[in-house]
N, C-alpha and C. Protein backbone atom coordinates (compact mmCIF):
# COMPACT_ATOMS: atom_id res chain seq x y z
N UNK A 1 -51.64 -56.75 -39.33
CA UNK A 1 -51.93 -55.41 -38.87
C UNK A 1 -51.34 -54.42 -39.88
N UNK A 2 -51.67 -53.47 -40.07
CA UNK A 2 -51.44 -52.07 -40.66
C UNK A 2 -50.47 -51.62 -40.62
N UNK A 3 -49.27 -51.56 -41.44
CA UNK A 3 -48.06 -50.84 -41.10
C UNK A 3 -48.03 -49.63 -40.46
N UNK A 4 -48.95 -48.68 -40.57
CA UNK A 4 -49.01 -47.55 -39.69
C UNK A 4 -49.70 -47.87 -38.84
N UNK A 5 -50.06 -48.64 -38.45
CA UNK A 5 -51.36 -49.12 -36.82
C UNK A 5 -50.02 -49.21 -36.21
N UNK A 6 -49.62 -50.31 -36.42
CA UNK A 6 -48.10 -50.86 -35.98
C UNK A 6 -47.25 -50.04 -35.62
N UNK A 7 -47.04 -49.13 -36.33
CA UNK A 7 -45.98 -48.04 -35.98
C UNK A 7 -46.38 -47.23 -34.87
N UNK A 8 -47.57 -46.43 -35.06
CA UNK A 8 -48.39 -45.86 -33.98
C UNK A 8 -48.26 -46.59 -32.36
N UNK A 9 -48.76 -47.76 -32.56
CA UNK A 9 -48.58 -48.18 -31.52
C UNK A 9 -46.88 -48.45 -30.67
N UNK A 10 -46.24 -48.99 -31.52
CA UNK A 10 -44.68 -48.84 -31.24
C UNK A 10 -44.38 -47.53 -30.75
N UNK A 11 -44.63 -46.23 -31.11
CA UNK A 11 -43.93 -44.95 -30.85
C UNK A 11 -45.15 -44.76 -30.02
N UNK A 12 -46.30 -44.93 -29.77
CA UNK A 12 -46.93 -44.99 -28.63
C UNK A 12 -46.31 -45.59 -27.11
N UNK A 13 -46.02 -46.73 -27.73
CA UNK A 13 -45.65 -47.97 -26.24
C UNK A 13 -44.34 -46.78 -25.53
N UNK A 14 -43.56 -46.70 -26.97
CA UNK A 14 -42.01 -45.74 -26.40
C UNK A 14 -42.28 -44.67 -26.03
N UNK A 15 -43.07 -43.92 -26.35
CA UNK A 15 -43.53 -42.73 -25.70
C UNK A 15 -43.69 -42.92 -23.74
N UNK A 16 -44.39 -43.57 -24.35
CA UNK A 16 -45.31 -44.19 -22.46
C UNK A 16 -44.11 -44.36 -21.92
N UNK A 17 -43.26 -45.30 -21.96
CA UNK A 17 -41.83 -45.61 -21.52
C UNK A 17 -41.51 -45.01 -20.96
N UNK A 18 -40.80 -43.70 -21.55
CA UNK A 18 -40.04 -42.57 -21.51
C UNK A 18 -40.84 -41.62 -20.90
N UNK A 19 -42.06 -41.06 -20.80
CA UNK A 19 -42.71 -40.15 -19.91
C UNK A 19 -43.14 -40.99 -18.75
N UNK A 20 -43.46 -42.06 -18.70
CA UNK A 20 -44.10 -43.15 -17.32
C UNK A 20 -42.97 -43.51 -16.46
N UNK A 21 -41.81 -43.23 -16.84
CA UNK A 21 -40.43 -43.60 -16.00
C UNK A 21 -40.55 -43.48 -14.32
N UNK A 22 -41.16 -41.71 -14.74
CA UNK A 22 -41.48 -41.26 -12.99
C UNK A 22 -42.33 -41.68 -12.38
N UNK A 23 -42.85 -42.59 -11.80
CA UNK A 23 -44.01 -44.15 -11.40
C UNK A 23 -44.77 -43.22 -10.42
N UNK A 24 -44.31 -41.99 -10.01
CA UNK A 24 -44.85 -41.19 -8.93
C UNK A 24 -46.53 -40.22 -9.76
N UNK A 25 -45.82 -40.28 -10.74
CA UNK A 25 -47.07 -39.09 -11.57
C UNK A 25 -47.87 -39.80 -12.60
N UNK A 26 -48.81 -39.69 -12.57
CA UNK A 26 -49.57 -39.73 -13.65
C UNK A 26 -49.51 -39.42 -15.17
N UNK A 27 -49.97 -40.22 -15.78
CA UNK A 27 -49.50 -39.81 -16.95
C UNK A 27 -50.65 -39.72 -18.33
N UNK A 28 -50.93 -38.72 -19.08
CA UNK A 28 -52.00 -38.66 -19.83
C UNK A 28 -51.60 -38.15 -21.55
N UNK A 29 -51.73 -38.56 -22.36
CA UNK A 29 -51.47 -38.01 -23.51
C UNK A 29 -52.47 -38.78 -24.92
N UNK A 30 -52.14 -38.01 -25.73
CA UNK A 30 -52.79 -38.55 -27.14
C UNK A 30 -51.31 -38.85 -27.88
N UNK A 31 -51.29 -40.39 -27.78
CA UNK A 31 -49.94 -40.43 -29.13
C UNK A 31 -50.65 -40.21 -30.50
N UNK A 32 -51.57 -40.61 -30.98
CA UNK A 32 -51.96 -40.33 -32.25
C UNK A 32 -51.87 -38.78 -32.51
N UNK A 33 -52.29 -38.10 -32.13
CA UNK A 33 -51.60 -36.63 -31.58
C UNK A 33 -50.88 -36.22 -31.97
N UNK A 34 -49.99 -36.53 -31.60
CA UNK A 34 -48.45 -36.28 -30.96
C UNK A 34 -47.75 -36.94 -32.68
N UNK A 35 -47.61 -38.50 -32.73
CA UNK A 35 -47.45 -38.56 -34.15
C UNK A 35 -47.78 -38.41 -34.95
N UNK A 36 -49.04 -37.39 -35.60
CA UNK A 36 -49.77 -36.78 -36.61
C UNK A 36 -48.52 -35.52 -36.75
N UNK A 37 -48.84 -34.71 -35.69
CA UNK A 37 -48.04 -33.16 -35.44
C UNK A 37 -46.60 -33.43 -36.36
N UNK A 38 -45.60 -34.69 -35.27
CA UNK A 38 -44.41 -35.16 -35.94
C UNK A 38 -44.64 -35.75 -37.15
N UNK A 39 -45.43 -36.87 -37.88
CA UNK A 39 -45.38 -37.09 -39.27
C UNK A 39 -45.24 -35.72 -40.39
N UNK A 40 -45.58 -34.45 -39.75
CA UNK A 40 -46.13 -33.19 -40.73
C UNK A 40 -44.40 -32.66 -40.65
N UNK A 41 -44.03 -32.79 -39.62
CA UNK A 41 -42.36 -32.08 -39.54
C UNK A 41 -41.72 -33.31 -40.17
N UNK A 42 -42.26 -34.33 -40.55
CA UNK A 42 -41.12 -35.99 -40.67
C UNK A 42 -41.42 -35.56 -42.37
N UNK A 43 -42.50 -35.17 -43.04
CA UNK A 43 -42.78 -34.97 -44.50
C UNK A 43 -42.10 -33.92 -44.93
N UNK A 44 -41.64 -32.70 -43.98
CA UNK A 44 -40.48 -31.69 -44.95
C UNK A 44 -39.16 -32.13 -44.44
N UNK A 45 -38.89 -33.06 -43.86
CA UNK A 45 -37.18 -33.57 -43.14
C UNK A 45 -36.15 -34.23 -44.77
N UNK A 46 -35.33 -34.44 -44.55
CA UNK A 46 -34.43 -34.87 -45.28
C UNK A 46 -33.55 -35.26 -45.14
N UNK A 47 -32.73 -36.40 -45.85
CA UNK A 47 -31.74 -37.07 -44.93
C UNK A 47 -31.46 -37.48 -43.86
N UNK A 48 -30.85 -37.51 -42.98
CA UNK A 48 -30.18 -38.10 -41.73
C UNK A 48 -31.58 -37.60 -40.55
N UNK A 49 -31.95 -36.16 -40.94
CA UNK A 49 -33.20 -36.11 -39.88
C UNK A 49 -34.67 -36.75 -40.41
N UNK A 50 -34.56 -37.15 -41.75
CA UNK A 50 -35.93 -37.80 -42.05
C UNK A 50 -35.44 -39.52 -41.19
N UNK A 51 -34.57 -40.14 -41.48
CA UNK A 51 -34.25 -41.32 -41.02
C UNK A 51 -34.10 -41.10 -39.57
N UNK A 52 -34.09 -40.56 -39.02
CA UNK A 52 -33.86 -40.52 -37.24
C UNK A 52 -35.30 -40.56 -37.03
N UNK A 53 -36.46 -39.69 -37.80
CA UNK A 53 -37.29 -39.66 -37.64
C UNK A 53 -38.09 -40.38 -37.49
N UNK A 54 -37.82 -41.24 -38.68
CA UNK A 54 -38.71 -42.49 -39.52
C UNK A 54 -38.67 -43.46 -38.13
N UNK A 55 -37.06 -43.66 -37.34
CA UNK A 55 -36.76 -44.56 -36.53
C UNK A 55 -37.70 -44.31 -35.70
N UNK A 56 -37.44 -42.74 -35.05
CA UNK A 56 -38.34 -42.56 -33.35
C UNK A 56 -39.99 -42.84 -33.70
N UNK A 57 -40.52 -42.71 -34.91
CA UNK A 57 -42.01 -42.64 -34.87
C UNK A 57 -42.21 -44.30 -35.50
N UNK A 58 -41.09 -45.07 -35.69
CA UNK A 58 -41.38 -46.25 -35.86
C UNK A 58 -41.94 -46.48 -37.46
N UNK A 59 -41.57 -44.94 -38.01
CA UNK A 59 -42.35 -45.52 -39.01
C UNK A 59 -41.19 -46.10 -40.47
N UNK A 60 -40.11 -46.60 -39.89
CA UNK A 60 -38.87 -47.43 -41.08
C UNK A 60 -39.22 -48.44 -41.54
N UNK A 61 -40.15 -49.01 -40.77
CA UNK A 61 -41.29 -50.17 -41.76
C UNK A 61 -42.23 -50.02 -42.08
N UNK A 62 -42.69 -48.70 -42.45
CA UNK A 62 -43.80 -48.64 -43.55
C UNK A 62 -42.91 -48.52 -44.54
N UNK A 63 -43.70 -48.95 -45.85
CA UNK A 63 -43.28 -48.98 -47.20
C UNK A 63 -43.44 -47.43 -47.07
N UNK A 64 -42.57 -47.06 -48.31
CA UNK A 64 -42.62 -45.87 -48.86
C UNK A 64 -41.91 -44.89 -47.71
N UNK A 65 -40.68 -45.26 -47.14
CA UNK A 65 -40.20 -44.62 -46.13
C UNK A 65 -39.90 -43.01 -46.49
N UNK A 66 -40.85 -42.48 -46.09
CA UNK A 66 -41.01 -40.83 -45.62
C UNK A 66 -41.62 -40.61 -47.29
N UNK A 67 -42.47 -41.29 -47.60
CA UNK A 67 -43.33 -41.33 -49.31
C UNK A 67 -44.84 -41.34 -48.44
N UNK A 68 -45.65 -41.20 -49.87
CA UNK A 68 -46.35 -40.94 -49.40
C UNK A 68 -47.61 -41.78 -48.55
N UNK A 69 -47.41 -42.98 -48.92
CA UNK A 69 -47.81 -43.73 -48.31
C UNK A 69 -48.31 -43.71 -46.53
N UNK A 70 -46.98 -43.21 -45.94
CA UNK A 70 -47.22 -42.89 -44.26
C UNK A 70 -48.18 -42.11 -44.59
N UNK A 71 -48.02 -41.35 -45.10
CA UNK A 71 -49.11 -39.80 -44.83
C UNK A 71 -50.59 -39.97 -45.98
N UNK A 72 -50.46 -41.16 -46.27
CA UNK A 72 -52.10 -41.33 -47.08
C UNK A 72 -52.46 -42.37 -45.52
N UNK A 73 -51.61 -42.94 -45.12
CA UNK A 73 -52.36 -43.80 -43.98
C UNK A 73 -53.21 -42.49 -42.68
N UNK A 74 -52.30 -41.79 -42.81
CA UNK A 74 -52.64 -41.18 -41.64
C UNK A 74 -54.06 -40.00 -42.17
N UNK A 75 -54.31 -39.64 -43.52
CA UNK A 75 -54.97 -38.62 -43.93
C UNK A 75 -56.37 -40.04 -43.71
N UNK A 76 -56.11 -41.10 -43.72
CA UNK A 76 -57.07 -42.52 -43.64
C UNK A 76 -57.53 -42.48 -42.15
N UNK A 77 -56.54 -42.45 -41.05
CA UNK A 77 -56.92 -42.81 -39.66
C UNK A 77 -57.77 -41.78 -39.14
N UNK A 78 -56.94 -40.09 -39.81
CA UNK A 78 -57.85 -39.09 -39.38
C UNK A 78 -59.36 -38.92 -39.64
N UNK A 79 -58.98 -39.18 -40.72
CA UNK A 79 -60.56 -39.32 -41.75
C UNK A 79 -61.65 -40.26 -40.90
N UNK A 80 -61.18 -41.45 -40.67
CA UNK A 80 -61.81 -42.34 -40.00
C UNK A 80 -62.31 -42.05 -38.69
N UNK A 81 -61.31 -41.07 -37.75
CA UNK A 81 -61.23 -40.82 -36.41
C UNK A 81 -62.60 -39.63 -36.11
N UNK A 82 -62.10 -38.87 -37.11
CA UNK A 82 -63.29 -37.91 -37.17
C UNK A 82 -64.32 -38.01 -38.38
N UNK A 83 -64.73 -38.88 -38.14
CA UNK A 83 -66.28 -39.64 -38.69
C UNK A 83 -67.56 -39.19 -38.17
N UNK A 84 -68.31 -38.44 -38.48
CA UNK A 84 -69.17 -38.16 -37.71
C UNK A 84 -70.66 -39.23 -37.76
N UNK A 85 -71.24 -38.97 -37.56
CA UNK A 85 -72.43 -40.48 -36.95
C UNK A 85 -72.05 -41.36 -36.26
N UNK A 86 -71.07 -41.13 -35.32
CA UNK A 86 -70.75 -42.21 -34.89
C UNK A 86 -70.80 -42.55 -33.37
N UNK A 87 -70.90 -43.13 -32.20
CA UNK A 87 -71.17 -43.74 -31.04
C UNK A 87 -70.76 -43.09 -30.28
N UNK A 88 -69.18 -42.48 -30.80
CA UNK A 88 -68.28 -41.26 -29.75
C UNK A 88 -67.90 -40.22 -30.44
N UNK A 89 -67.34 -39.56 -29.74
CA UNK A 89 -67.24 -38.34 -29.86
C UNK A 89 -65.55 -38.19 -29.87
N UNK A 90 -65.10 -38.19 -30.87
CA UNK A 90 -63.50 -37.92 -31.07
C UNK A 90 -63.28 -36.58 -32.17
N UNK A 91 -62.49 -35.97 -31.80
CA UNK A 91 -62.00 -35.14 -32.70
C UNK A 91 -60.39 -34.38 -33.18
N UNK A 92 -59.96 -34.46 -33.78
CA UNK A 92 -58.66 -33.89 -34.00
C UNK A 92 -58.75 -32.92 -34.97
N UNK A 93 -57.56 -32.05 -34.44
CA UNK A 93 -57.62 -30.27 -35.48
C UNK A 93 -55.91 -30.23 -35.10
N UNK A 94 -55.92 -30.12 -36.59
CA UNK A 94 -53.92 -30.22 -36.85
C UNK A 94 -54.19 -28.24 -37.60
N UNK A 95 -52.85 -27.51 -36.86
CA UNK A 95 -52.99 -26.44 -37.81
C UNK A 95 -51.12 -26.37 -38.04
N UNK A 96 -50.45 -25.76 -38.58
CA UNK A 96 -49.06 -25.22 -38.67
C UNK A 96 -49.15 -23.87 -38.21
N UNK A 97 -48.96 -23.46 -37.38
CA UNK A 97 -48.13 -21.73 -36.84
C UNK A 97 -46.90 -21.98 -37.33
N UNK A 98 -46.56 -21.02 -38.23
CA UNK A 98 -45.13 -20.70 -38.42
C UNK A 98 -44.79 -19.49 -38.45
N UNK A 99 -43.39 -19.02 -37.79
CA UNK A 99 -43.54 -17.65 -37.89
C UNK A 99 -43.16 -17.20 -39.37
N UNK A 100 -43.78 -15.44 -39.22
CA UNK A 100 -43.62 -15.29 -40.47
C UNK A 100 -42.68 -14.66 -41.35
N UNK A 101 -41.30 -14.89 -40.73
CA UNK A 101 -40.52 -14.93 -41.57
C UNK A 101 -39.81 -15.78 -41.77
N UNK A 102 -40.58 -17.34 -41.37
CA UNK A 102 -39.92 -18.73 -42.69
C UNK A 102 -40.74 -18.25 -43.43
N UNK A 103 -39.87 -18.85 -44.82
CA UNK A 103 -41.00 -19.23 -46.08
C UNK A 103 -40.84 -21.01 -46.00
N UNK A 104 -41.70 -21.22 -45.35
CA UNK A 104 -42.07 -23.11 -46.15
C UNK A 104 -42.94 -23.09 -47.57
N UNK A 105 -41.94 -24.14 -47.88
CA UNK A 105 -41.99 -24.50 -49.42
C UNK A 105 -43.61 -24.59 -49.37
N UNK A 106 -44.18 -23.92 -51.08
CA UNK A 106 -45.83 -24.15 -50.99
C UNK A 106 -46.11 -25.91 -51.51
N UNK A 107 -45.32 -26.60 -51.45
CA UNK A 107 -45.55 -28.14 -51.48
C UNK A 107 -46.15 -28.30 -50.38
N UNK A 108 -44.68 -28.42 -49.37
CA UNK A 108 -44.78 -28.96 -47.91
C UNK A 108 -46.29 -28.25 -47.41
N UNK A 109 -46.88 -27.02 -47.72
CA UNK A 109 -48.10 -26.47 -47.02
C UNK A 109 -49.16 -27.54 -47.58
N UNK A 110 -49.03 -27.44 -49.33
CA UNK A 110 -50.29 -28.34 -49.52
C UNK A 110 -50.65 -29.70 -49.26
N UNK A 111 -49.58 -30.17 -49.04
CA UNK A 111 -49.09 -31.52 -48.58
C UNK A 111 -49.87 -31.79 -46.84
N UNK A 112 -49.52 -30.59 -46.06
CA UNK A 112 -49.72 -30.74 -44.54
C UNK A 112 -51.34 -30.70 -44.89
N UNK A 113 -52.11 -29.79 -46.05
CA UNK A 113 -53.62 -29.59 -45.80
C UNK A 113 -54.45 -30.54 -46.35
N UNK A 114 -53.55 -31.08 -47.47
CA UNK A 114 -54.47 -32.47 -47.75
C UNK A 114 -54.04 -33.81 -47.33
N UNK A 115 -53.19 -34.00 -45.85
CA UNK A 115 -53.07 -35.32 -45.78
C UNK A 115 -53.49 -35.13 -44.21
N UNK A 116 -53.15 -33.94 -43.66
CA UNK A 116 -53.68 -33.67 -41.92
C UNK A 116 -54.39 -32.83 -42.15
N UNK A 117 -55.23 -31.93 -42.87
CA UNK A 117 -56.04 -31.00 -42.58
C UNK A 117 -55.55 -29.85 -41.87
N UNK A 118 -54.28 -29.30 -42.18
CA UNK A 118 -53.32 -28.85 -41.42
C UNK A 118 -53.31 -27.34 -42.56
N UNK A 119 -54.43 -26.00 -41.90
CA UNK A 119 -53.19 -25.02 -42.89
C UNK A 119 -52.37 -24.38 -42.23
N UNK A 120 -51.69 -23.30 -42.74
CA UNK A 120 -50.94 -23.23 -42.01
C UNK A 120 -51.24 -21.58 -41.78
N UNK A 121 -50.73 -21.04 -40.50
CA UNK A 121 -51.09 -19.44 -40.27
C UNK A 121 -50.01 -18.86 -39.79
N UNK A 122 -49.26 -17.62 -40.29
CA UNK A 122 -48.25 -16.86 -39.91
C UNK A 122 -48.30 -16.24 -38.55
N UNK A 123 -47.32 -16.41 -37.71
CA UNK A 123 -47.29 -15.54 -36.48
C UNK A 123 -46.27 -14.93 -35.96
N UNK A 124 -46.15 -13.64 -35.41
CA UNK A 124 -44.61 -12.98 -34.92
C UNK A 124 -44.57 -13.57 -33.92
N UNK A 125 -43.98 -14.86 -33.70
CA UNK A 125 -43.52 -15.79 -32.66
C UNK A 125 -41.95 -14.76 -31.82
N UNK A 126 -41.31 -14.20 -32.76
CA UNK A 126 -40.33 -13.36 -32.09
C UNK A 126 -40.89 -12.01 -31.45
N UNK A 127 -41.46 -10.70 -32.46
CA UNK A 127 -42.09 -10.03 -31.79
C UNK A 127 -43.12 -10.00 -30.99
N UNK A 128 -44.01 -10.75 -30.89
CA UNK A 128 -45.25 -11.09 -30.22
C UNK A 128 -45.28 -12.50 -29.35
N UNK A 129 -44.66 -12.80 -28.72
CA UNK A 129 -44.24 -14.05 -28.61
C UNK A 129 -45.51 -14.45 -27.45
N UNK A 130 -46.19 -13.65 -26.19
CA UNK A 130 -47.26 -13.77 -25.62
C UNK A 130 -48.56 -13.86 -26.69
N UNK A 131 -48.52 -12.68 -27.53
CA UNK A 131 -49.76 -12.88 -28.24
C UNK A 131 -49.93 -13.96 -29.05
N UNK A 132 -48.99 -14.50 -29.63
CA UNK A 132 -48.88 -15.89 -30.75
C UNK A 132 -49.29 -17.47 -29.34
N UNK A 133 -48.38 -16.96 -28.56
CA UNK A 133 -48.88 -18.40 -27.29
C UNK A 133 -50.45 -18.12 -27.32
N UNK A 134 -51.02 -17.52 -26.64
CA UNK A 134 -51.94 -17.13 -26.81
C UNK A 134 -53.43 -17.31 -27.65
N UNK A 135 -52.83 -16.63 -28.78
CA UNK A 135 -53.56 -16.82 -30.22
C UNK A 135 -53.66 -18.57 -30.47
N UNK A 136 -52.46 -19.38 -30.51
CA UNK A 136 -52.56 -20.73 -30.53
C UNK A 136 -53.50 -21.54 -29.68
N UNK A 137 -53.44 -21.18 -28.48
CA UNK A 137 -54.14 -21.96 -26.86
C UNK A 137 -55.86 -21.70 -27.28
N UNK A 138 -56.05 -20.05 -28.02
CA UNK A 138 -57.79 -19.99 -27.87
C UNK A 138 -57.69 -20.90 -29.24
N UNK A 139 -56.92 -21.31 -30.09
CA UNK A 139 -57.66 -21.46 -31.19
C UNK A 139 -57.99 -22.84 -30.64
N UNK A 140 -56.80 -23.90 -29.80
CA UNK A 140 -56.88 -25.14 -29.69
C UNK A 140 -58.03 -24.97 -28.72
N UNK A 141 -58.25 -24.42 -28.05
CA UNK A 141 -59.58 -24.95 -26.64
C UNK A 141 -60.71 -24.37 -27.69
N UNK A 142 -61.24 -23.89 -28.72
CA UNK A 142 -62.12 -23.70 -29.69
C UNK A 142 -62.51 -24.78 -30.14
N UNK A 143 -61.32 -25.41 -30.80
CA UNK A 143 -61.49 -27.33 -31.40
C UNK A 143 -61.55 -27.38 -30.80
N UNK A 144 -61.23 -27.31 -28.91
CA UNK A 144 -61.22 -28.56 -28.35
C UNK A 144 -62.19 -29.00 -27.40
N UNK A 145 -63.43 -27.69 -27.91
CA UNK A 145 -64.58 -27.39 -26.80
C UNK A 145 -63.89 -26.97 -25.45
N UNK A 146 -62.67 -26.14 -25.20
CA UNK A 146 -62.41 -25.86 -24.11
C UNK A 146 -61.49 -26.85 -23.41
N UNK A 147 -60.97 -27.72 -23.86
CA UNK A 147 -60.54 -29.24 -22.78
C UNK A 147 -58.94 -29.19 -22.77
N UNK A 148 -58.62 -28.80 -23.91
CA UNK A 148 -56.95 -28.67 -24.13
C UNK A 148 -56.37 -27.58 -24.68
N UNK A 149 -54.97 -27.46 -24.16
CA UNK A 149 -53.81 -26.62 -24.62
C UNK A 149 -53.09 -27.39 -25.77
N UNK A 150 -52.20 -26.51 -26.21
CA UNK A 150 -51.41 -27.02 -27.00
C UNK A 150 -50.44 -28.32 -26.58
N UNK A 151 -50.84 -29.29 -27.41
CA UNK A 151 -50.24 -30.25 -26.72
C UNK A 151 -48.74 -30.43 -27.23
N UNK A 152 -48.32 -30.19 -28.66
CA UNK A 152 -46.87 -30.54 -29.42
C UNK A 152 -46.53 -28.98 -29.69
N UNK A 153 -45.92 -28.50 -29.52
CA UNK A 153 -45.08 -26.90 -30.08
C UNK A 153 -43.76 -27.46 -30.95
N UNK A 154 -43.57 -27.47 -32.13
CA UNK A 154 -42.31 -27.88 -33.18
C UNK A 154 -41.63 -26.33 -33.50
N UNK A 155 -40.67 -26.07 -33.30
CA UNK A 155 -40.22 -24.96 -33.79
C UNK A 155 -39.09 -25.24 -34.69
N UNK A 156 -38.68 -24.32 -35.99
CA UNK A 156 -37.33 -25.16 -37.10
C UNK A 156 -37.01 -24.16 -37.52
């Protein structure tokens, strides 16, 4: 199997774990999702938080730990996922909101747009903090034909 299939599924299974605990509720999510969003925050980490990282998303056994390798697999799964001609209907849309007074490094941006399709868009998350929620939710139910909210919010 695929060192990143593998991993996916591992921080998948632990995911489930840890939100399925409460046996009373239901439980629904996209881990591929969910570890796309985190691989994009795991590619600007460093040190002690890239390795905590690597651990929770399972990904310390892919080669090329926090190289580029994880993130050519995943620019592979997406690619693959959203294939169009195909039997179903899947789609994923990665963007970065950051507010705009970080500066992220212009690596880490080009990095997020050619391996997740991820650019990135400035928002007054402090002054505007309704309009930026907001602004995020129409853009995701746009991709998402209407079906979802924001599912991961990362703030740094």
């Amino acid at each position: 199997m695929d060192p990143l299939q593998e991993a996916n599924g591992t921080f998948a299974l632990n995911l489930l774990k840890i939100l399925g605990e409460d046996s009373s509720k239901n439980v629904f999510l996209s881990p591929m999702s969910i570890s796309s969003a985190l691989a994009m925050v795991f590619m600007g980490a460093k040190g002690t938080t890239a390795s905590q990282m690597a651990q929770a998303l399972a990904l310390d056994k892919c080669s090329g730990n926090g190289g580029g390798d994880v993130h050519q697999g995943f620019q592979s799964l997406l690619t693959e996922v959203n294939k169009t001609g195909t039997q179903y209907l899947l789609r994923t849309a990665n963007r970065l909101f950051g507010d705009k007074t970080c500066d992220l490094l212009a690596s880490f941006k080009d990095s997020c747009l050619k391996f997740y399709e991820a650019e990135l868009e400035e928002l007054d998350f402090q002054g505007a903090t309704e309009e930026s929620r907001q602004h995020i939710n129409t853009w995701v139910a746009k991709k998402t034909e209407g079906e979802h909210r924001v599912s991961l919010f990362v703030c740094f």
